[in-house]
Protein backbone atom coordinates (compact mmCIF):
# COMPACT_ATOMS: atom_id res chain seq x y z
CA UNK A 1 89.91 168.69 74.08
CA UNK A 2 90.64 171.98 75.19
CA UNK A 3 93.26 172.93 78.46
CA UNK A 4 91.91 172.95 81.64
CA UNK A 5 91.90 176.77 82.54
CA UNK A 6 93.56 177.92 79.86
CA UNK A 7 90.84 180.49 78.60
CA UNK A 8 91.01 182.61 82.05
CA UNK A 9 92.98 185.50 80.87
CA UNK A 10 91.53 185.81 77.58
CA UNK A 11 88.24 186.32 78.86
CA UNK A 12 86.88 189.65 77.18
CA UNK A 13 84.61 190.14 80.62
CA UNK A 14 87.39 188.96 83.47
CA UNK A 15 90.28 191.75 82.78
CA UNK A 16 91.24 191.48 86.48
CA UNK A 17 91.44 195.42 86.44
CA UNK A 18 92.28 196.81 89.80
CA UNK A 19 89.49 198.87 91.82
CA UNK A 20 90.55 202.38 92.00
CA UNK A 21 87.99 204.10 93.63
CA UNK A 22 88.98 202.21 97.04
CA UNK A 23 91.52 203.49 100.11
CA UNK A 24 95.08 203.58 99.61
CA UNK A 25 96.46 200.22 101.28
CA UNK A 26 98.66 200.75 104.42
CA UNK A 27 101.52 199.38 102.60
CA UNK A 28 101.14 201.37 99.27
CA UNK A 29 104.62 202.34 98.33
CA UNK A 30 105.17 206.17 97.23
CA UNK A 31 106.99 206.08 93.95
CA UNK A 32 107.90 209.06 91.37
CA UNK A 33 104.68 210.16 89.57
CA UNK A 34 102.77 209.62 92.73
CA UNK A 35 100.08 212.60 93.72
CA UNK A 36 100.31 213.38 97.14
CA UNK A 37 97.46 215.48 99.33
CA UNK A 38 98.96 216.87 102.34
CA UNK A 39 95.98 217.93 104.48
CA UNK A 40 96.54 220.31 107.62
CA UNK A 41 93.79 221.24 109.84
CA UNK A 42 93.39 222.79 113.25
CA UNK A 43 94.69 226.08 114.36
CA UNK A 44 96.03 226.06 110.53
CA UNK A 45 94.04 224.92 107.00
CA UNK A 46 95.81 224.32 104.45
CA UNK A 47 95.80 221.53 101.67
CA UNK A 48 98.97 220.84 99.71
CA UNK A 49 98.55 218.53 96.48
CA UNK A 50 102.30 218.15 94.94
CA UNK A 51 103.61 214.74 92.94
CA UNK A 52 106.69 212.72 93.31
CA UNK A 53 109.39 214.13 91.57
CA UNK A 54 111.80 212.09 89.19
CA UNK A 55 114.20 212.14 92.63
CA UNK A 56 111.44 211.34 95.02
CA UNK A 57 110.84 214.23 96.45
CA UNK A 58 107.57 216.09 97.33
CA UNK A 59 108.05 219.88 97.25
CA UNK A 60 106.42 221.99 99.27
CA UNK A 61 105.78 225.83 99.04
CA UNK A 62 107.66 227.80 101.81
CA UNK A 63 109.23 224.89 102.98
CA UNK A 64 111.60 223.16 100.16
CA UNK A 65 111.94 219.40 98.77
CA UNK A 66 111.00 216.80 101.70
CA UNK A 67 111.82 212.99 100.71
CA UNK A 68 108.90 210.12 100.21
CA UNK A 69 110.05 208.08 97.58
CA UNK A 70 110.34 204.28 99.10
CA UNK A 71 107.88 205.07 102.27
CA UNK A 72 104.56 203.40 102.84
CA UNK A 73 101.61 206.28 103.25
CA UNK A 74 102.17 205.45 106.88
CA UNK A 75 105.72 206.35 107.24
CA UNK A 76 105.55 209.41 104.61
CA UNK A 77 102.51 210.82 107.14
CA UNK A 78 105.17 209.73 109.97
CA UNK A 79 108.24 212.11 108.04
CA UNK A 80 105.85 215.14 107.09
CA UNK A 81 104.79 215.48 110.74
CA UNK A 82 108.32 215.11 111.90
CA UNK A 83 109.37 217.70 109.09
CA UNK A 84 106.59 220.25 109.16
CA UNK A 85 106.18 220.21 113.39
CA UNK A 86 107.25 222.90 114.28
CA UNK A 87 106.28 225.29 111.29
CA UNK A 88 102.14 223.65 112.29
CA UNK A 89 102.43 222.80 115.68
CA UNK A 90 99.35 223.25 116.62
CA UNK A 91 97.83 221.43 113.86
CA UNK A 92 97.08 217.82 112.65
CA UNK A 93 98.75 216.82 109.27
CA UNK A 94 97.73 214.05 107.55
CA UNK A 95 99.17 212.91 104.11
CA UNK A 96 96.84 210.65 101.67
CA UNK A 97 97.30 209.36 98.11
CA UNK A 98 95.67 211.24 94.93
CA UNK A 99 95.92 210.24 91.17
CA UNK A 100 98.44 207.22 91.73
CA UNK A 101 101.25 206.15 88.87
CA UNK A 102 102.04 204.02 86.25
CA UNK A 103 104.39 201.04 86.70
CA UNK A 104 106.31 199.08 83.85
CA UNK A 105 105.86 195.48 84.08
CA UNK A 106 108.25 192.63 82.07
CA UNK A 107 105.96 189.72 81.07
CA UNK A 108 108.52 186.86 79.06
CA UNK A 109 107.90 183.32 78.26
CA UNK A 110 104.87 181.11 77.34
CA UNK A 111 102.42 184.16 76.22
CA UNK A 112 100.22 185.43 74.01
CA UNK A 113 102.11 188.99 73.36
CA UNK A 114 104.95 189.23 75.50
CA UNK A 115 106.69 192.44 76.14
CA UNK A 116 107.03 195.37 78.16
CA UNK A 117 103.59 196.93 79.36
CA UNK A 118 102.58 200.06 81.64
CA UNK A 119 99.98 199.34 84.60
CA UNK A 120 98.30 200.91 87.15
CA UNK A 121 100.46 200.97 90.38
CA UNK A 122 97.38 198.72 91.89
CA UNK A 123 98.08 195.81 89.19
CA UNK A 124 98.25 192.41 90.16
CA UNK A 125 99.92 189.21 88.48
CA UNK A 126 96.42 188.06 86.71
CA UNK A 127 96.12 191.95 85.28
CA UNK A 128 99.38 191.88 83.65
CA UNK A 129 98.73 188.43 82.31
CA UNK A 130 95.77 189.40 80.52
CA UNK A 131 97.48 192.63 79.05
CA UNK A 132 99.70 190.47 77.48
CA UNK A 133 96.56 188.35 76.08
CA UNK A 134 96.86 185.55 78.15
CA UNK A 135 98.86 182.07 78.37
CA UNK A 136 99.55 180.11 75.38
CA UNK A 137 99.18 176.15 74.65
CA UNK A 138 102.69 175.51 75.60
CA UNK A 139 102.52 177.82 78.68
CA UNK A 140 102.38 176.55 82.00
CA UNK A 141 99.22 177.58 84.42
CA UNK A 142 100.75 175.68 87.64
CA UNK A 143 104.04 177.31 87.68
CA UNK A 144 104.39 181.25 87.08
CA UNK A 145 107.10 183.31 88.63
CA UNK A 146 107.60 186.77 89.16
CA UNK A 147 111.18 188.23 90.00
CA UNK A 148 111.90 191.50 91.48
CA UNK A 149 115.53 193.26 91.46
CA UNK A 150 116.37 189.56 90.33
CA UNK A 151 115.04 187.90 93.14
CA UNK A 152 111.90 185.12 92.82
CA UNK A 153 109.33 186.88 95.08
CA UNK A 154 106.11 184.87 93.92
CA UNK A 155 105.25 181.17 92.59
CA UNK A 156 101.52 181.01 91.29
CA UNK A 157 99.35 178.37 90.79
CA UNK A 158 95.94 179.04 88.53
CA UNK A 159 94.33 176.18 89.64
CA UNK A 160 94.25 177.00 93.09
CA UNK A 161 92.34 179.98 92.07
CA UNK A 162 89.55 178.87 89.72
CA UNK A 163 89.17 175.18 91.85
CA UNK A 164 89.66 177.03 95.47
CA UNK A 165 89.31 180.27 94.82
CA UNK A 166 92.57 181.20 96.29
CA UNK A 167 94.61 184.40 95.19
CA UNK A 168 97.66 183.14 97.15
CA UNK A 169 100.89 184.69 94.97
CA UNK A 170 98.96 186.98 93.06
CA UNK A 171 100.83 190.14 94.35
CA UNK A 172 100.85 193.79 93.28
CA UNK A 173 103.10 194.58 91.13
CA UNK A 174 105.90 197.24 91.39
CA UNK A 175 108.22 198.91 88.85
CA UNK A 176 110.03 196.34 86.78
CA UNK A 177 109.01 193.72 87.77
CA UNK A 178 109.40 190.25 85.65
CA UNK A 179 106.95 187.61 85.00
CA UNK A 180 107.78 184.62 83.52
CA UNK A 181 105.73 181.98 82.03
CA UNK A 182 107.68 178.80 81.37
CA UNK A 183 106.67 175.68 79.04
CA UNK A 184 104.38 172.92 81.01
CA UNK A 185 105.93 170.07 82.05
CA UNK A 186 102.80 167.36 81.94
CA UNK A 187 99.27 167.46 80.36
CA UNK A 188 96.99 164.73 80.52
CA UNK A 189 93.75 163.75 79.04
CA UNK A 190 90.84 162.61 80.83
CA UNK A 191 87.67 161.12 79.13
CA UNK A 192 84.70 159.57 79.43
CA UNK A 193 82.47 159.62 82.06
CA UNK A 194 84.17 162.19 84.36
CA UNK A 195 82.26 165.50 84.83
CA UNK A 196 84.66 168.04 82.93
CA UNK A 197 86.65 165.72 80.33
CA UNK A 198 89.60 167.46 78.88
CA UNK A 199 93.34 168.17 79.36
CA UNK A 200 95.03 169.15 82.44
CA UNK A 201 98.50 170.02 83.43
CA UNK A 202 99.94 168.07 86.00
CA UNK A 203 102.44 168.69 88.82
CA UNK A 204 104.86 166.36 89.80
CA UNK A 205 104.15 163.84 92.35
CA UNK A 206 99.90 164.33 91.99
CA UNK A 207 98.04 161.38 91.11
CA UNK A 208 95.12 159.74 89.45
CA UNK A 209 93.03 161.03 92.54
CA UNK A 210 94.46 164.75 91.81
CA UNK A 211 93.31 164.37 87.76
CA UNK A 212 89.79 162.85 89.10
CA UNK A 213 89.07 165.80 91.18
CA UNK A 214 90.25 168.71 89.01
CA UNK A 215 87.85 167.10 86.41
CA UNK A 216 85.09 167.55 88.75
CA UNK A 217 84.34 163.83 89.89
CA UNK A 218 82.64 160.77 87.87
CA UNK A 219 79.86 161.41 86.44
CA UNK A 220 76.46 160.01 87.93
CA UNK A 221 76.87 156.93 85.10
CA UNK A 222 80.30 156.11 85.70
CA UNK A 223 81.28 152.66 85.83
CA UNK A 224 84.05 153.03 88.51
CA UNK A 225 84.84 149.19 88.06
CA UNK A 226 86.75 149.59 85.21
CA UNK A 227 88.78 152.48 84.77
């Protein structure tokens, strides 16, 4: 029998690609390669497009090099008003996000290809896992970390996804982040007269009643006598 779940990120029709054609989120990070609009309207119109240098700074004609590298869209929109005030001040700037960049993302462990891969700054933990062709036999599903600047910043469960539809630890990714996929510690079979007979990992400290309900239940002939 086949693993429980295992099949999700080799799905040729679920690639867990991010939407791009949505609004930047509030707490989008500005990072080098980043295009950034810089719209000014009122008493002056103007519209500035410039990207993130190497040194994360925007530069703007007339003015010079202004700093946004690290800042949410919220606080760069904060900086540019406080740094380009007086030269507009009688007019509204407002900064948004353009073309965004490319992040480089460490997947190690239990997968199919692991390795180094470049994503869209909008990736999520599931995207990067099915770049790297998804979870192998030995790889665990209930268990997979992500580090950032060497610190463990996510745990993820699969299960909770596909039986609850919960996304909870599937973050965005940023630049270099790791992603490990360790070994599973405990598969077991279920057969018979259960609705979805096959092999599931197991956590510690989950029972019989866990297994029963990740298979989906007895089935409407199950002797529940003898078990």
């Amino acid at each position: 029998n086949k693993i429980f779940g295992l099949d999700l990120f080799n799905n040729v029709n679920l690639s867990f690609e991010p939407n791009m054609n949505i609004a930047t989120p509030r707490g989008y990070v500005l990072g080098p390669g980043d295009a950034v609009i810089i719209d000014i309207y009122g008493a002056s119109q103007e519209s500035i497009t410039a990207t993130v240098s190497p040194d994360g700074y925007v530069t703007i004609e007339g003015y010079g090099p202004v700093p946004v590298s690290g800042l949410t869209v919220e606080q760069a929109n904060a900086r540019l008003r406080s740094e380009l005030g007086t030269r507009y001040s009688s007019s509204q700037i407002r900064v948004s996000v353009g073309q965004t960049r490319t992040i480089t993302v460490n997947i190690a462990g239990e997968v199919t290809a692991p390795g180094t891969y470049t994503l869209s700054a909008f990736a999520t933990v599931f995207n990067a896992l099915y770049m790297a062709g998804g979870i192998n036999d030995l790889g665990t599903l209930r268990n997979i970390k992500v580090y950032r600047n060497n610190r463990l910043v996510s745990t993820i469960d699969v299960y909770d996804y596909i039986l609850n539809g919960k996304a909870t630890g599937n973050i965005r990714l940023t630049d270099n982040d790791m992603i490990i996929v360790e070994a599973y510690d405990c598969l077991v079979s279920i057969d018979g007269r259960v609705k979805r007979p096959m092999y599931y990992e197991m956590k510690q400290g989950e029972s019989l009643s866990s297994l029963l309900r990740y298979a989906g239940g007895f089935a409407s002939n199950a002797y529940k006598g003898s078990v």
